[in-house]
Protein backbone atom coordinates (compact mmCIF):
# COMPACT_ATOMS: atom_id res chain seq x y z
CA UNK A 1 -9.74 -29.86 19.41
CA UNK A 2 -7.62 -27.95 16.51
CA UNK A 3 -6.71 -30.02 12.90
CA UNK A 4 -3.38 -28.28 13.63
CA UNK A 5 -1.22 -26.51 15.81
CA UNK A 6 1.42 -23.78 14.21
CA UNK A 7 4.53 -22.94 16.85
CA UNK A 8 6.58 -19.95 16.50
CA UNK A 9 9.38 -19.48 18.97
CA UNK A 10 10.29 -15.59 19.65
CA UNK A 11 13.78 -15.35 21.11
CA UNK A 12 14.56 -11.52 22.44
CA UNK A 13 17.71 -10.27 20.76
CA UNK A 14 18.06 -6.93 21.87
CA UNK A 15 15.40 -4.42 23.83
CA UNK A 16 12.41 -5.02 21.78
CA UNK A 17 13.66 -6.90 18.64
CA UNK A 18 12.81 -10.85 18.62
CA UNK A 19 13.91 -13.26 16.18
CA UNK A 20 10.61 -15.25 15.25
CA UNK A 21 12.25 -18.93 14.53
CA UNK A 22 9.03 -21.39 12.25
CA UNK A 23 9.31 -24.97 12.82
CA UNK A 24 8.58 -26.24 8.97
CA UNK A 25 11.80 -24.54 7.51
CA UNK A 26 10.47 -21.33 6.84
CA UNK A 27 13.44 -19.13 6.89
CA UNK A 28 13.54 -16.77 10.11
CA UNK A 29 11.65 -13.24 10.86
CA UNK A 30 12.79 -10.05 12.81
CA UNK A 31 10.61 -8.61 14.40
CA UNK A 32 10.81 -5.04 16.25
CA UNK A 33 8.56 -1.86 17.23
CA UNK A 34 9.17 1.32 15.99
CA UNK A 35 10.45 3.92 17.64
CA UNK A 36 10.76 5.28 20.36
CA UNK A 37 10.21 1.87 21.92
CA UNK A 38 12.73 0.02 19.21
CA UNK A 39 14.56 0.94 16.55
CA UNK A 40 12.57 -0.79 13.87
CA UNK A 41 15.06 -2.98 12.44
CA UNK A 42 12.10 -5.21 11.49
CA UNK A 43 8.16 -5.16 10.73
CA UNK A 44 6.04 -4.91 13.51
CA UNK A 45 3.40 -7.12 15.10
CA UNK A 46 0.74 -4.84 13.79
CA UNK A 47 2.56 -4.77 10.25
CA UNK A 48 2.86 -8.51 10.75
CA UNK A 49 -1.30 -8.46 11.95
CA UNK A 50 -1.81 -6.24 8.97
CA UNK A 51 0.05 -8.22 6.00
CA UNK A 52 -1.19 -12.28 7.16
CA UNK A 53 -4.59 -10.12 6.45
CA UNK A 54 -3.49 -9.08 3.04
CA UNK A 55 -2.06 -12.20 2.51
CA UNK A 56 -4.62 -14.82 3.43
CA UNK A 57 -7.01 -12.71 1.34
CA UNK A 58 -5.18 -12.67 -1.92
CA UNK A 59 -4.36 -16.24 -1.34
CA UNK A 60 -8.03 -16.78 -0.79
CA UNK A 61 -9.51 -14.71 -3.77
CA UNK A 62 -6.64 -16.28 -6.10
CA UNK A 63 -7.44 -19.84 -4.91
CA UNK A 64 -11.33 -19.18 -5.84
CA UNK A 65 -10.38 -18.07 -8.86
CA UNK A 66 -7.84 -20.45 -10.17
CA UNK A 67 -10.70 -23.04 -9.00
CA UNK A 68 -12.32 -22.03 -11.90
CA UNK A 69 -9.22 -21.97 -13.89
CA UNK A 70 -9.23 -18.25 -14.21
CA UNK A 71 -5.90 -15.87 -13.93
CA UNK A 72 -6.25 -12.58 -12.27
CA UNK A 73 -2.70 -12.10 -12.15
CA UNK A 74 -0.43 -10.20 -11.50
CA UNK A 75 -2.95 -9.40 -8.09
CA UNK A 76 -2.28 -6.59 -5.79
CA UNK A 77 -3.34 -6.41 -2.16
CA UNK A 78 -3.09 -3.06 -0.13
CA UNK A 79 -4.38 -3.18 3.68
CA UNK A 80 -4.69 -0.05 5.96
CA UNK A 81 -4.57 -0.76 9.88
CA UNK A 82 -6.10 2.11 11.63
CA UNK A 83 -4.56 1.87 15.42
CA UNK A 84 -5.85 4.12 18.17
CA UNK A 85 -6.74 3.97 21.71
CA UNK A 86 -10.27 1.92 23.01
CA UNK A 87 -12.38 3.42 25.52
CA UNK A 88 -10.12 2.25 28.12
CA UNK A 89 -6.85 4.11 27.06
CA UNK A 90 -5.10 1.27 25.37
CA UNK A 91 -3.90 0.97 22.39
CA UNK A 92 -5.55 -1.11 19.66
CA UNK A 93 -5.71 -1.82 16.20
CA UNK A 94 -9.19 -0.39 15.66
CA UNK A 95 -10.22 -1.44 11.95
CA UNK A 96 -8.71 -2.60 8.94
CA UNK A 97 -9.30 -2.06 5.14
CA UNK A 98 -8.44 -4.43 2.27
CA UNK A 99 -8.51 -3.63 -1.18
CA UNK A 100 -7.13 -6.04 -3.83
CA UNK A 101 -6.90 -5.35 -7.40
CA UNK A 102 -6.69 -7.98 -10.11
CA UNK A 103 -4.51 -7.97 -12.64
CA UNK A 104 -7.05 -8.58 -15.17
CA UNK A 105 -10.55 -7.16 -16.41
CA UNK A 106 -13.94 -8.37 -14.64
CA UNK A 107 -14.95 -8.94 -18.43
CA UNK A 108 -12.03 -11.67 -19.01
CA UNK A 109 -12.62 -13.82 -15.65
CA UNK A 110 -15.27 -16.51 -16.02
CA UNK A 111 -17.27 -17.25 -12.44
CA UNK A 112 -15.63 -13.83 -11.46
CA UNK A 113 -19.46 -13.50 -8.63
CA UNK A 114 -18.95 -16.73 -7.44
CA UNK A 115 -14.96 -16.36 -6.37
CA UNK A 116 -15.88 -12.71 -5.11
CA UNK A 117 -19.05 -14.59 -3.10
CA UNK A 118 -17.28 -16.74 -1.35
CA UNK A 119 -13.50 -16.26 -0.91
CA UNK A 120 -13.60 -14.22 2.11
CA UNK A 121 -15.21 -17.23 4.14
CA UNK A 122 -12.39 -19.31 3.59
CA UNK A 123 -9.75 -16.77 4.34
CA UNK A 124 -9.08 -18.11 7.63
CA UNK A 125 -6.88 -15.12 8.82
CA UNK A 126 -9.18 -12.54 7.72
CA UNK A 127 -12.27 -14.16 9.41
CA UNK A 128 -10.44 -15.07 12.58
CA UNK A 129 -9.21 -10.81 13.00
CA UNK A 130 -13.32 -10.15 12.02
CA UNK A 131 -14.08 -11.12 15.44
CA UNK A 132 -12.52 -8.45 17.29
CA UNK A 133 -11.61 -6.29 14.69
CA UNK A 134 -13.55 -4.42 11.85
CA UNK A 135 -12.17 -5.39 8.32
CA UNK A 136 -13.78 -4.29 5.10
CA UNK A 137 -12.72 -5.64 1.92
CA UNK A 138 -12.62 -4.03 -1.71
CA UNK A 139 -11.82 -5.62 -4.70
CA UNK A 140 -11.24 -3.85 -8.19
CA UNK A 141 -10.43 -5.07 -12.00
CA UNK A 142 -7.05 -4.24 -13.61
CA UNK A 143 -8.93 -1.00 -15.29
CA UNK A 144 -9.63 0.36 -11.36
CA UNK A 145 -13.83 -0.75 -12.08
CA UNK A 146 -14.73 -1.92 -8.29
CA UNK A 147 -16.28 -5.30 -8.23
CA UNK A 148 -17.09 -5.66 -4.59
């Protein structure tokens, strides 16, 4: 039994572009491949796989922190998919890397262990790819010093 249910509805608007239509009033998505299968007039679903990844984690490590009453912003989150074929010929997204950088120093953010810890536990994105797909994470301070 889920706590909630999230519907999307995908209507096909030409060849391989969809219109992605959210039911709470979030304004609508395009969605298309790249070529030569579309004519990417939109992200694509691995784009789309690759920034709710980014996403949920800087929502995640900002939430831990601001917990604490901290500000790490202006935050930046860059995530690399690598896609390639599995053993049986198809193609897959075969690993991901996050690395987020605050926007402050480590020095300046009080309970700075704790948030780093914990916050990719409750990144509920992140942890739900993790079991099919690799994803390391990487976090650095505003002067590029990596904290995890």
């Amino acid at each position: 039994m889920s706590d909630k249910q999230i519907l999307v509805h995908l209507t096909q608007v030409k060849d391989y572009r969809f219109q992605i239509a959210f039911d709470d009033g979030v304004p609508e998505l395009t969605v298309d491949e790249p070529p030569p299968l579309g004519s990417a007039t939109g992200p694509s679903p691995v784009q789309l796989l690759t920034a709710a990844v980014g996403s949920c984690l800087s929502d995640s490590l900002l939430f831990a922190l601001r917990k604490f009453k901290q500000n790490p912003e202006p935050m930046r989150c860059e995530v690399q998919a690598d896609v390639g074929r599995n053993p049986e010929g198809r193609m897959r997204v075969l690993r991901m890397k996050a690395v987020l950088t605050l926007g402050a120093a480590a020095d300046q953010l009080e309970h700075l262990q704790r948030a780093l810890d914990q916050f990719e536990e409750f990144c509920t994105v992140t942890q739900s790819v993790r079991a099919g797909i690799e994803v390391t994470v990487e976090v650095y301070d505003a002067g590029g010093a990596r904290l995890k």
